[in-house]
PDB file of N, CA and C in Angstrom:
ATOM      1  N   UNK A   1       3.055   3.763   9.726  1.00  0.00           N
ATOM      2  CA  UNK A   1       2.686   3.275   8.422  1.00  0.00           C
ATOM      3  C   UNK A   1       1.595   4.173   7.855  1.00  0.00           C
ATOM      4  N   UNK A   2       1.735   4.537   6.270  1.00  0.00           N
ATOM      5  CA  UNK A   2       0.860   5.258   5.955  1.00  0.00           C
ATOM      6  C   UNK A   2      -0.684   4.777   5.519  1.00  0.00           C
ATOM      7  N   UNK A   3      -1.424   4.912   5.952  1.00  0.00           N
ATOM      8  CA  UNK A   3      -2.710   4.418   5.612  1.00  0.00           C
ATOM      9  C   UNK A   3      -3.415   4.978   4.366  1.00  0.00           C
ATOM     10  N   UNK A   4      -4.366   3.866   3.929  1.00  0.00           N
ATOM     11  CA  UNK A   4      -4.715   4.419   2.060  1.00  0.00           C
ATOM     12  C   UNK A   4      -6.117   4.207   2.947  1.00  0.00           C
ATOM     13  N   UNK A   5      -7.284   5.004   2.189  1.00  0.00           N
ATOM     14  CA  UNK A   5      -8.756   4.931   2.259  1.00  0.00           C
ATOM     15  C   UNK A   5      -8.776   4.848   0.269  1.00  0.00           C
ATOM     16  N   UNK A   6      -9.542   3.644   0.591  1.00  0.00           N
ATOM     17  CA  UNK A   6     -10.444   3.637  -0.612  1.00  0.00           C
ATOM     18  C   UNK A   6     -11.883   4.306  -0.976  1.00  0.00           C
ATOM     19  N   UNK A   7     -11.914   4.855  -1.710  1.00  0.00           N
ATOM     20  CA  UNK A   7     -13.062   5.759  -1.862  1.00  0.00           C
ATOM     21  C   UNK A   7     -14.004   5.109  -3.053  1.00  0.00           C
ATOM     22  N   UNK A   8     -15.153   4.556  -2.787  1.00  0.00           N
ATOM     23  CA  UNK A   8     -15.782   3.603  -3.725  1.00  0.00           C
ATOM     24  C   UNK A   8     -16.204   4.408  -4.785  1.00  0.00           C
ATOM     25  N   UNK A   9     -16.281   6.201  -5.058  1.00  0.00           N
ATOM     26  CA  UNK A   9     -16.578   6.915  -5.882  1.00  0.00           C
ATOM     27  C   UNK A   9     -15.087   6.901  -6.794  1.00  0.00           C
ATOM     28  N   UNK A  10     -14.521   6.928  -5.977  1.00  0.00           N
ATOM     29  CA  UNK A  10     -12.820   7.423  -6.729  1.00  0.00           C
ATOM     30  C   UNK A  10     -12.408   6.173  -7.887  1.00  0.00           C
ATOM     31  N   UNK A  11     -12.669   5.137  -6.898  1.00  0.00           N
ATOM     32  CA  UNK A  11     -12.951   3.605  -8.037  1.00  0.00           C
ATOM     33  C   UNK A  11     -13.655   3.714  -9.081  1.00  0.00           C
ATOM     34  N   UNK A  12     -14.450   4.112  -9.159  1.00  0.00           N
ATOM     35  CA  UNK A  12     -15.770   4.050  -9.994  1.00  0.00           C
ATOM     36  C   UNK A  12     -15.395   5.061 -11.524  1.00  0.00           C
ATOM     37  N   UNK A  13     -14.611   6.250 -10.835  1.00  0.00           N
ATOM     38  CA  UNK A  13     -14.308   7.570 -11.232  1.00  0.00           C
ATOM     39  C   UNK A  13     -13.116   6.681 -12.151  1.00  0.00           C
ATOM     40  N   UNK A  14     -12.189   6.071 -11.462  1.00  0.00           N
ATOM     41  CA  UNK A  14     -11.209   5.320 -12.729  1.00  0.00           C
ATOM     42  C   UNK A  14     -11.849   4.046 -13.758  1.00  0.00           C
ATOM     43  N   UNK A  15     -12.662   3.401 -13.032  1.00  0.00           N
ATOM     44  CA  UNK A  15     -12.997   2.328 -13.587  1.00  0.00           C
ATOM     45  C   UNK A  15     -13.278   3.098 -15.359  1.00  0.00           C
ATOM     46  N   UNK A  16     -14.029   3.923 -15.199  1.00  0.00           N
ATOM     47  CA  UNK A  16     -14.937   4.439 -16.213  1.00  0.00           C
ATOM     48  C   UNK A  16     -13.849   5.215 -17.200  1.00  0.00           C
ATOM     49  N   UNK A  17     -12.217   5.374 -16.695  1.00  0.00           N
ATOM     50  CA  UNK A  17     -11.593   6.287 -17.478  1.00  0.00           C
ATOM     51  C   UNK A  17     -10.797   5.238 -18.146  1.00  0.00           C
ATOM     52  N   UNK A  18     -10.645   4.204 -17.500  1.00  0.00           N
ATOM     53  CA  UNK A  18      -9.621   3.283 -17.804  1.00  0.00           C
ATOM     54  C   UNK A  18     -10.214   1.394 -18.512  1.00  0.00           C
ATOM     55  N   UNK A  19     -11.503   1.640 -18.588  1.00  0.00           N
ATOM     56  CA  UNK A  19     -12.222   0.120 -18.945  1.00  0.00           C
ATOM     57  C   UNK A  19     -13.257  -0.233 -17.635  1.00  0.00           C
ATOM     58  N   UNK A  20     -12.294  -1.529 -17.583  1.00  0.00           N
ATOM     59  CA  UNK A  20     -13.542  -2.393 -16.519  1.00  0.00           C
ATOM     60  C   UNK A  20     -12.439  -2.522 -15.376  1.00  0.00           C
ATOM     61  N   UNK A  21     -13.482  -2.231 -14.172  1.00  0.00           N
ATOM     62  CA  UNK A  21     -12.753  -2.220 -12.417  1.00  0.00           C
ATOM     63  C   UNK A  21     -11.912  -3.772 -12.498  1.00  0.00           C
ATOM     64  N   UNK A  22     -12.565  -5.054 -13.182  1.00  0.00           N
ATOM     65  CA  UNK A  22     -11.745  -6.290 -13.162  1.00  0.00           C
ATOM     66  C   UNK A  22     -10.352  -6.013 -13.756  1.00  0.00           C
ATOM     67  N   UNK A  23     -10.253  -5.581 -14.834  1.00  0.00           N
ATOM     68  CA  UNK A  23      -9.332  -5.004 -15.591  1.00  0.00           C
ATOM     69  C   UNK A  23      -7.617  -4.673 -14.890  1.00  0.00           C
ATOM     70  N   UNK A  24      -8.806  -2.733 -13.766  1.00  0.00           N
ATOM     71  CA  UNK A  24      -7.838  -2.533 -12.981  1.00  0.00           C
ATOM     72  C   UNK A  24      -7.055  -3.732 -12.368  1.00  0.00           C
ATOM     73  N   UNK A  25      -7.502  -4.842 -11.085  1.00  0.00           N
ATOM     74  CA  UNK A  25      -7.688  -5.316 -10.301  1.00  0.00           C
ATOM     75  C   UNK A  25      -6.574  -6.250 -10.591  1.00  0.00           C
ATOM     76  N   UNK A  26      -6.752  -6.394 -11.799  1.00  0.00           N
ATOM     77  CA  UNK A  26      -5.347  -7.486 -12.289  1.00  0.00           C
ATOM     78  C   UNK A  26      -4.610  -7.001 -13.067  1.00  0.00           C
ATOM     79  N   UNK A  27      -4.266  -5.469 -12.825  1.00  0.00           N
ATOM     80  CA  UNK A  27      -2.701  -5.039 -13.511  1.00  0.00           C
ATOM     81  C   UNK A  27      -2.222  -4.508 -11.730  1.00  0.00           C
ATOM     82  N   UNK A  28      -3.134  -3.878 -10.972  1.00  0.00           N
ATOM     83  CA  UNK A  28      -2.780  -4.374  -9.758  1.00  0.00           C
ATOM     84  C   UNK A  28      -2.307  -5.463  -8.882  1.00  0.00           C
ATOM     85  N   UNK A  29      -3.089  -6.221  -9.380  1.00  0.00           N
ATOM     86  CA  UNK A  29      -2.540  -7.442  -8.778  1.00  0.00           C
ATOM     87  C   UNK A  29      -1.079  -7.470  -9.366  1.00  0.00           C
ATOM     88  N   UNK A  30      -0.929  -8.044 -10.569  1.00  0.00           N
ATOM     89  CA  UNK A  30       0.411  -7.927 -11.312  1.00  0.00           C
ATOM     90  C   UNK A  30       1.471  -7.114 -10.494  1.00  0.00           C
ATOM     91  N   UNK A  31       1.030  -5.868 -10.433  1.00  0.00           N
ATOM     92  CA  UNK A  31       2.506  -4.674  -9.978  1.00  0.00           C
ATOM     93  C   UNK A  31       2.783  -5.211  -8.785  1.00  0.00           C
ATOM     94  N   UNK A  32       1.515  -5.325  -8.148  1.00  0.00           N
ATOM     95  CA  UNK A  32       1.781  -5.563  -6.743  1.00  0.00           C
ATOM     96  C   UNK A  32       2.910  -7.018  -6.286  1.00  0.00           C
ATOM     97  N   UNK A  33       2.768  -8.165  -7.490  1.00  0.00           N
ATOM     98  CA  UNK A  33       3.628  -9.019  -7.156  1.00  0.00           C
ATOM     99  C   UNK A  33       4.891  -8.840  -7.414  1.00  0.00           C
ATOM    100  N   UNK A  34       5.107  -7.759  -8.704  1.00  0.00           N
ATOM    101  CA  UNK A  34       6.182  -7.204  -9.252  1.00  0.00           C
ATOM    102  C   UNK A  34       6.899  -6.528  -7.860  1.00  0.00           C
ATOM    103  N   UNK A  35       6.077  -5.110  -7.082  1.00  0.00           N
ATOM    104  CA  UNK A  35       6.889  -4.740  -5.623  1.00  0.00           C
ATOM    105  C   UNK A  35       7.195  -5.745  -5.002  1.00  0.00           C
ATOM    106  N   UNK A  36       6.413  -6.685  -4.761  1.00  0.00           N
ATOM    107  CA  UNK A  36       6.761  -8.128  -3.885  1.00  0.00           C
ATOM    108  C   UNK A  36       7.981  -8.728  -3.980  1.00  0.00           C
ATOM    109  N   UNK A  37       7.743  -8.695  -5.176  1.00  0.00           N
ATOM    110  CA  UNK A  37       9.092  -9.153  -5.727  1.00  0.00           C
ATOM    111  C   UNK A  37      10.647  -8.542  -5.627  1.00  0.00           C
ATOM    112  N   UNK A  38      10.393  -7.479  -6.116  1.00  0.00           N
ATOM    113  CA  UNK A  38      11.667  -6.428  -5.414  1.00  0.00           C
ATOM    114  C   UNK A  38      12.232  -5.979  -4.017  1.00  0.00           C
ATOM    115  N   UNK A  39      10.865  -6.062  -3.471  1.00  0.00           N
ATOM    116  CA  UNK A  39      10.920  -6.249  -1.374  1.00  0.00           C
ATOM    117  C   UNK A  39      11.873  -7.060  -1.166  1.00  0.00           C
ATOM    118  N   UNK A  40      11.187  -8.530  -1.876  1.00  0.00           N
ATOM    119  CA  UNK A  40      12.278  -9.701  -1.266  1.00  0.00           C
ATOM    120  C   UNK A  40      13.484 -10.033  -1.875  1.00  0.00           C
ATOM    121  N   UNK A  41      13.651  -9.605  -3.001  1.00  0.00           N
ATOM    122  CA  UNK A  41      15.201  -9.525  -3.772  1.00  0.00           C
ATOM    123  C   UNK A  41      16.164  -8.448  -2.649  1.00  0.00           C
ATOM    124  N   UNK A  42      15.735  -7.234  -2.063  1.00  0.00           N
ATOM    125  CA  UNK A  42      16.067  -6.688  -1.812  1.00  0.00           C
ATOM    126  C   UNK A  42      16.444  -6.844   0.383  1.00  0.00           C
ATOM    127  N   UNK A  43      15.531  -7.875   0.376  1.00  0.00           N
ATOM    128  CA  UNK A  43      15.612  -8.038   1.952  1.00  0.00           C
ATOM    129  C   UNK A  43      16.476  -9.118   1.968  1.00  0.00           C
ATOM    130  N   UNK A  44      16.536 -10.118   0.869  1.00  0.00           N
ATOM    131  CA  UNK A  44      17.560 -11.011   1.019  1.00  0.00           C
ATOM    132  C   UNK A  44      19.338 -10.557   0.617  1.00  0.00           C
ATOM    133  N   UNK A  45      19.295  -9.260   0.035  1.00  0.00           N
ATOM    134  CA  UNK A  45      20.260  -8.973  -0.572  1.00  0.00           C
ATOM    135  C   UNK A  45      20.907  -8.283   1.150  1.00  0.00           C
ATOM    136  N   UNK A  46      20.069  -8.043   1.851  1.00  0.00           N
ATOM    137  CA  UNK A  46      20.567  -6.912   2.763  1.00  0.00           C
ATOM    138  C   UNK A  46      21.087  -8.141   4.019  1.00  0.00           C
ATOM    139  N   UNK A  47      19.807  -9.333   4.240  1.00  0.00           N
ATOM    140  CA  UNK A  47      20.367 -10.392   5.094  1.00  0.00           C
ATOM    141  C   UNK A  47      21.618 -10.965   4.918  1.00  0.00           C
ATOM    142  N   UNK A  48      21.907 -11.071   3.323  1.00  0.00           N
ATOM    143  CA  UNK A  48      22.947 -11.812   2.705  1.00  0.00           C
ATOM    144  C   UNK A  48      24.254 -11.517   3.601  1.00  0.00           C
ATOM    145  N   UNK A  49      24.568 -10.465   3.644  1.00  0.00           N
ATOM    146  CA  UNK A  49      25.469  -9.743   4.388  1.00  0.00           C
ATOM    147  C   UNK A  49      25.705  -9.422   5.780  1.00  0.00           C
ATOM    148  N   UNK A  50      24.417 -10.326   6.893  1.00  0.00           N
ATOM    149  CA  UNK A  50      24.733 -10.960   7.795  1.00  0.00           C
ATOM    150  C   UNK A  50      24.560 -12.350   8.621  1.00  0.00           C
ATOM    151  N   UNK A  51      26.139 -12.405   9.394  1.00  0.00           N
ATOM    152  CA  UNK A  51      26.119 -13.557   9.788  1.00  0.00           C
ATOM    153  C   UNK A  51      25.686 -14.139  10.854  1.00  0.00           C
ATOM    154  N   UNK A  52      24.723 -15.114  10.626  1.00  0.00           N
ATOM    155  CA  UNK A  52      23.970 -16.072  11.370  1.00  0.00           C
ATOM    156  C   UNK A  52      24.601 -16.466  12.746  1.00  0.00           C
ATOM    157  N   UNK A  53      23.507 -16.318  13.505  1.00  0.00           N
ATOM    158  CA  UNK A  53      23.932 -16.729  14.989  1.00  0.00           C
ATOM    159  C   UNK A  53      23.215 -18.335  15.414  1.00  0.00           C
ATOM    160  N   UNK A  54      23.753 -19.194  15.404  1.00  0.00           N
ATOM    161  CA  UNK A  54      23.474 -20.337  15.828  1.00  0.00           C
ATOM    162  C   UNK A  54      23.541 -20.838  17.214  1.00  0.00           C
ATOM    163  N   UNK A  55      24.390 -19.902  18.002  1.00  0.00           N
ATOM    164  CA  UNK A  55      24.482 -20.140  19.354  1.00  0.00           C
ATOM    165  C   UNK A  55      22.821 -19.387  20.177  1.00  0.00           C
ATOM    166  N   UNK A  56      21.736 -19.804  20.528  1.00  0.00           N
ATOM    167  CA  UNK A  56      21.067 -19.043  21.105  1.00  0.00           C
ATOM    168  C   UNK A  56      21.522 -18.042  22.086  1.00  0.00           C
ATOM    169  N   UNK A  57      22.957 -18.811  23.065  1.00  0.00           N
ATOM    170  CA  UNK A  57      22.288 -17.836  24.259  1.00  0.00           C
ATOM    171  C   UNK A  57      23.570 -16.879  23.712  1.00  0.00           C
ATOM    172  N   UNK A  58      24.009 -16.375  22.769  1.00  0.00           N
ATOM    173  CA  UNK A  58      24.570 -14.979  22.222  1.00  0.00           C
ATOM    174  C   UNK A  58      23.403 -13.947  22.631  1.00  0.00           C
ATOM    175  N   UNK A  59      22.453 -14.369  22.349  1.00  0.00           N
ATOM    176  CA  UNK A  59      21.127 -13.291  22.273  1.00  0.00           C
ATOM    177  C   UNK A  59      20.598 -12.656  20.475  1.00  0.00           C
ATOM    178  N   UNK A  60      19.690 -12.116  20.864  1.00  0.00           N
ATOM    179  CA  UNK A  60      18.986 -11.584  19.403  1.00  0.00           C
ATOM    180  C   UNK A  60      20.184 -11.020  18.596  1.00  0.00           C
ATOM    181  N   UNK A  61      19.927 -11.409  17.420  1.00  0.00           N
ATOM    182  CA  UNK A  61      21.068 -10.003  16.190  1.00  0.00           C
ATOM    183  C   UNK A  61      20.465  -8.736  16.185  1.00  0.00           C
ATOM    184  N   UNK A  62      21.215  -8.323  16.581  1.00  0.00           N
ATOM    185  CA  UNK A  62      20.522  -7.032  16.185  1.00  0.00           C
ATOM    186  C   UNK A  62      20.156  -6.026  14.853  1.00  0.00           C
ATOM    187  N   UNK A  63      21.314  -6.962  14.426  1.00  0.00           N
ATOM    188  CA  UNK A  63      21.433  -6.248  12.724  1.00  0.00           C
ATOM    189  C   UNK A  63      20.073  -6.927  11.756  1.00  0.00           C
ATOM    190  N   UNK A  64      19.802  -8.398  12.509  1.00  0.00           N
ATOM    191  CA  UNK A  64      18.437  -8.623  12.285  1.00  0.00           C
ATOM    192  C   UNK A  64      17.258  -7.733  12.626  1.00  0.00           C
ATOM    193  N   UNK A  65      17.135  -7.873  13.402  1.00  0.00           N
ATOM    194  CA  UNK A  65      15.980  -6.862  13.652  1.00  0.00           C
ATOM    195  C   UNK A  65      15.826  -5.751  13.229  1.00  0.00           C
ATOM    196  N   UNK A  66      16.942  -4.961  13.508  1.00  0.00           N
ATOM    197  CA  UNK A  66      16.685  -3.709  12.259  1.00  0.00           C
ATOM    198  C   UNK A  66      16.151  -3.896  11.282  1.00  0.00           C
ATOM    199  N   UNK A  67      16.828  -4.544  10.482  1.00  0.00           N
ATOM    200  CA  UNK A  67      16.160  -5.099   8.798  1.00  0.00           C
ATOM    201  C   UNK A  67      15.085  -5.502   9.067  1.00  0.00           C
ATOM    202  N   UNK A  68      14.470  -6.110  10.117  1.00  0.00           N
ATOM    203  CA  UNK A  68      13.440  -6.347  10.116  1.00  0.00           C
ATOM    204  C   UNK A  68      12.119  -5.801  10.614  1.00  0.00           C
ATOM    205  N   UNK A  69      12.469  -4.776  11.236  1.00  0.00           N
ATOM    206  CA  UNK A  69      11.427  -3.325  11.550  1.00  0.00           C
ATOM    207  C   UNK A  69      11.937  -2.269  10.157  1.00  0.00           C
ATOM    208  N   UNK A  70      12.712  -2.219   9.635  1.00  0.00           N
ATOM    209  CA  UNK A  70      12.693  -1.311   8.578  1.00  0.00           C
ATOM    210  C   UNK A  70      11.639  -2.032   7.199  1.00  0.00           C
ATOM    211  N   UNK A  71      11.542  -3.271   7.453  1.00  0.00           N
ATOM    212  CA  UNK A  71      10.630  -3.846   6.108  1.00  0.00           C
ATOM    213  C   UNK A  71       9.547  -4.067   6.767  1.00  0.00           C
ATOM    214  N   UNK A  72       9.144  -4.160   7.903  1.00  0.00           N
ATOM    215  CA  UNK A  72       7.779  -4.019   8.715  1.00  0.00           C
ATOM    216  C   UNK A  72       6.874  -2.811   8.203  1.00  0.00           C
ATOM    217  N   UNK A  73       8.279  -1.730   8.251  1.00  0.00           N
ATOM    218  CA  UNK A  73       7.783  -0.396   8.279  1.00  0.00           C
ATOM    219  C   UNK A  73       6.885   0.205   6.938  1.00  0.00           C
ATOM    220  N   UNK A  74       7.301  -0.766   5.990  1.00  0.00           N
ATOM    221  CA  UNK A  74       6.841  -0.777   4.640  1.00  0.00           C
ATOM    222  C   UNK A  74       5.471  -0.774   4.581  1.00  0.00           C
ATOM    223  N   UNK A  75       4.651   0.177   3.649  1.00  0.00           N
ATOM    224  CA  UNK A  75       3.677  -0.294   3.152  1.00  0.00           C
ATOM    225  C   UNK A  75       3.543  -1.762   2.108  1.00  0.00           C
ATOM    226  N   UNK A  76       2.482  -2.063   2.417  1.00  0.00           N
ATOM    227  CA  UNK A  76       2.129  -3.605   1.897  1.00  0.00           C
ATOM    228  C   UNK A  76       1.994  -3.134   0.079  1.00  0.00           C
ATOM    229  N   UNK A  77       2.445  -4.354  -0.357  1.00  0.00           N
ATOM    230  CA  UNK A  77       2.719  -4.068  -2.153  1.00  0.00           C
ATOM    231  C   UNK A  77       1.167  -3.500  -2.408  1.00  0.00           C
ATOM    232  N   UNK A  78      -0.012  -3.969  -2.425  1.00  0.00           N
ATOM    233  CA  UNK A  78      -1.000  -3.928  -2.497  1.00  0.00           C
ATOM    234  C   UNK A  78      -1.486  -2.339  -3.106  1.00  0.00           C
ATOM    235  N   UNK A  79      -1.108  -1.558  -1.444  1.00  0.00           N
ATOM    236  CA  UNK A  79      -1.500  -0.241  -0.891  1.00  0.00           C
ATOM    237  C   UNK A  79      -0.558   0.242  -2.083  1.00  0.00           C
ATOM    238  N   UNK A  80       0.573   0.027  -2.617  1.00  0.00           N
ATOM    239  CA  UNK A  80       1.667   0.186  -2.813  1.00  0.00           C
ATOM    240  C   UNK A  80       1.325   0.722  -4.894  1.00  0.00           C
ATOM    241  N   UNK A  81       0.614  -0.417  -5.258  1.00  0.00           N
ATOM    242  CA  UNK A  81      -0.052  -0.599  -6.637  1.00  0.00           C
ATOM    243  C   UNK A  81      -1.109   0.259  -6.580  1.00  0.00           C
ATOM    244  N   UNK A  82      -2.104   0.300  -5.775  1.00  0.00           N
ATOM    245  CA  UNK A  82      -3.358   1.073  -5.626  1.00  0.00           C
ATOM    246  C   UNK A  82      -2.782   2.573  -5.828  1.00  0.00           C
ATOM    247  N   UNK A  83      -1.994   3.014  -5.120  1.00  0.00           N
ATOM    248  CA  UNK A  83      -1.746   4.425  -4.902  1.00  0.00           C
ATOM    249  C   UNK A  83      -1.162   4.465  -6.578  1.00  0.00           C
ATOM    250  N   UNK A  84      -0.474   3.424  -7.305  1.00  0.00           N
ATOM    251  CA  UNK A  84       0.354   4.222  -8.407  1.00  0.00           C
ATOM    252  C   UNK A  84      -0.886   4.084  -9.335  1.00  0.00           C
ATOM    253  N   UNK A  85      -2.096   3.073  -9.250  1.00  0.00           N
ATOM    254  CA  UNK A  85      -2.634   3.579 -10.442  1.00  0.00           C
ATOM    255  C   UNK A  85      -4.104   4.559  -9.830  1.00  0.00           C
ATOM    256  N   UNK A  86      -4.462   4.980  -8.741  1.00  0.00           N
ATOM    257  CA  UNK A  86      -4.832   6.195  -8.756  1.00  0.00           C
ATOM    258  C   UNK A  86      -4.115   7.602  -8.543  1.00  0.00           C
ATOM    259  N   UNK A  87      -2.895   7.447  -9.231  1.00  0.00           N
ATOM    260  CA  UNK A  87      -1.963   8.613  -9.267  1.00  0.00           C
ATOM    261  C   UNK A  87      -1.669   8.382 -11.006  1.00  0.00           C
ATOM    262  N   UNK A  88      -1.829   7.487 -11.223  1.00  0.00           N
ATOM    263  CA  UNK A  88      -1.676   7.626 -13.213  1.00  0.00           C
ATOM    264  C   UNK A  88      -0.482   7.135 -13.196  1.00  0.00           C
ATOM    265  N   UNK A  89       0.125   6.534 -11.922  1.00  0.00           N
ATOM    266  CA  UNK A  89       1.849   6.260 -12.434  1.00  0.00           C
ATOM    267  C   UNK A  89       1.580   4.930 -12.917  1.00  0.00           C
ATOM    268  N   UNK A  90       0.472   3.670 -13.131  1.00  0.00           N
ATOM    269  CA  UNK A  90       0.570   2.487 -13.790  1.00  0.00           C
ATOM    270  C   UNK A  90      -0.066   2.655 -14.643  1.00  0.00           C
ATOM    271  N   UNK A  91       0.347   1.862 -15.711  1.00  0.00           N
ATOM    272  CA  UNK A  91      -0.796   2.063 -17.269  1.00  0.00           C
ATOM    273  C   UNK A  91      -0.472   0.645 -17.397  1.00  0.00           C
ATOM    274  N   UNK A  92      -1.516  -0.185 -17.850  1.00  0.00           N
ATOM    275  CA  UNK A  92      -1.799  -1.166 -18.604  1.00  0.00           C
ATOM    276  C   UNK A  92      -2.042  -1.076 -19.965  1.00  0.00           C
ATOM    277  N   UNK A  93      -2.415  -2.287 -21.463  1.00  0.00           N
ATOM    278  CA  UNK A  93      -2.841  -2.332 -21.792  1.00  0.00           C
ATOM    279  C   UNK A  93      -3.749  -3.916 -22.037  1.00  0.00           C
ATOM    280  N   UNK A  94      -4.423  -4.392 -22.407  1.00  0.00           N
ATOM    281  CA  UNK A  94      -5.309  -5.813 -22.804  1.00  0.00           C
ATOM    282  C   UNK A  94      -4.798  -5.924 -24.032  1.00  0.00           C
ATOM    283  N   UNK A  95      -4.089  -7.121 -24.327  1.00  0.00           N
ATOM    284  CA  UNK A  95      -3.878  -8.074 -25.414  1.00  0.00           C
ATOM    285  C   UNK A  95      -5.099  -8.036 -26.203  1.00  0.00           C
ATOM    286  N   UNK A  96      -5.081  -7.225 -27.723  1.00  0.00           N
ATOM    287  CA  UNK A  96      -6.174  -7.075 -28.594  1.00  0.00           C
ATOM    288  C   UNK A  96      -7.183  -8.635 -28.723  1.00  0.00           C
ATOM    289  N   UNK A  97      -5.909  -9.825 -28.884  1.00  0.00           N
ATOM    290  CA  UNK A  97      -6.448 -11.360 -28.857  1.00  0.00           C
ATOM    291  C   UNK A  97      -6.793 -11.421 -27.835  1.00  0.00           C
ATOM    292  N   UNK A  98      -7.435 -10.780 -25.830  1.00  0.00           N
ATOM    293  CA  UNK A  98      -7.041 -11.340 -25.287  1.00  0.00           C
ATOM    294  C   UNK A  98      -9.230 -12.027 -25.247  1.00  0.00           C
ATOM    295  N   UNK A  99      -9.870 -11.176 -26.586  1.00  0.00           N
ATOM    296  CA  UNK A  99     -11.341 -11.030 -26.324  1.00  0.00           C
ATOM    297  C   UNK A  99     -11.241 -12.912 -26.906  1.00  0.00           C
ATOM    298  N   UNK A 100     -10.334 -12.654 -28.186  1.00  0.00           N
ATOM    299  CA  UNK A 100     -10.961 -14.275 -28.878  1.00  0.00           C
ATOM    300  C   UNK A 100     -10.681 -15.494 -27.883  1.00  0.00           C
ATOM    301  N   UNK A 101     -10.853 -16.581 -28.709  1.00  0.00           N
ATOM    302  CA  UNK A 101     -10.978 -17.934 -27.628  1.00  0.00           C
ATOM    303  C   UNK A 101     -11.146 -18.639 -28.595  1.00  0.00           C
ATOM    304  N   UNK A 102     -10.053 -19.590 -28.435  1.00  0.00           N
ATOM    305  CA  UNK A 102      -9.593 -20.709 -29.633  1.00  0.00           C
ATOM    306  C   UNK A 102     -10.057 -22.247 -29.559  1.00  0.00           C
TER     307      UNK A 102
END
């Protein structure tokens, strides 16, 4: 698995290009549920297509487990959002209304 280091300068270095670090934090959050979301559309799409063993002593599926060390193998959505918006691949913007309050 690939490992991310956060660099509290590198943060700081976007915060200041892009608004406020809260800002970041929740269009991150956002993407990150967005990958989440596609992980599991995509792990159920792959289970879909195999069939369930109800007898225990058959033994493990194996076609399970694969699928299931190949999505292990995944970086976490998180790491996943972080890397695209210190690479410039996420852009946000703030709802001009989002300052007023009714």
């Amino acid at each position: 698995m690939e490992k991310y280091v956060i660099n509290p300068v590198e943060v700081r270095m976007k915060e200041s290009a892009k608004g406020s670090i809260y800002q970041s934090i929740v269009a991150m959050g956002f993407r990150a549920r967005q990958i989440n979301d596609d992980i599991k559309s995509e792990l159920n799409a792959r289970m879909a297509d195999i069939i369930p063993t109800t007898d225990e002593s058959e033994g493990v599926n194996q076609d399970q487990v694969s699928i299931s060390r190949d999505f292990d193998k995944l970086p976490k959505p998180t790491f996943i959002a972080m890397k695209e918006i210190f690479e410039d691949k996420l852009s946000f913007e703030i709802p001009k209304d989002a300052d007023k309050i009714d």
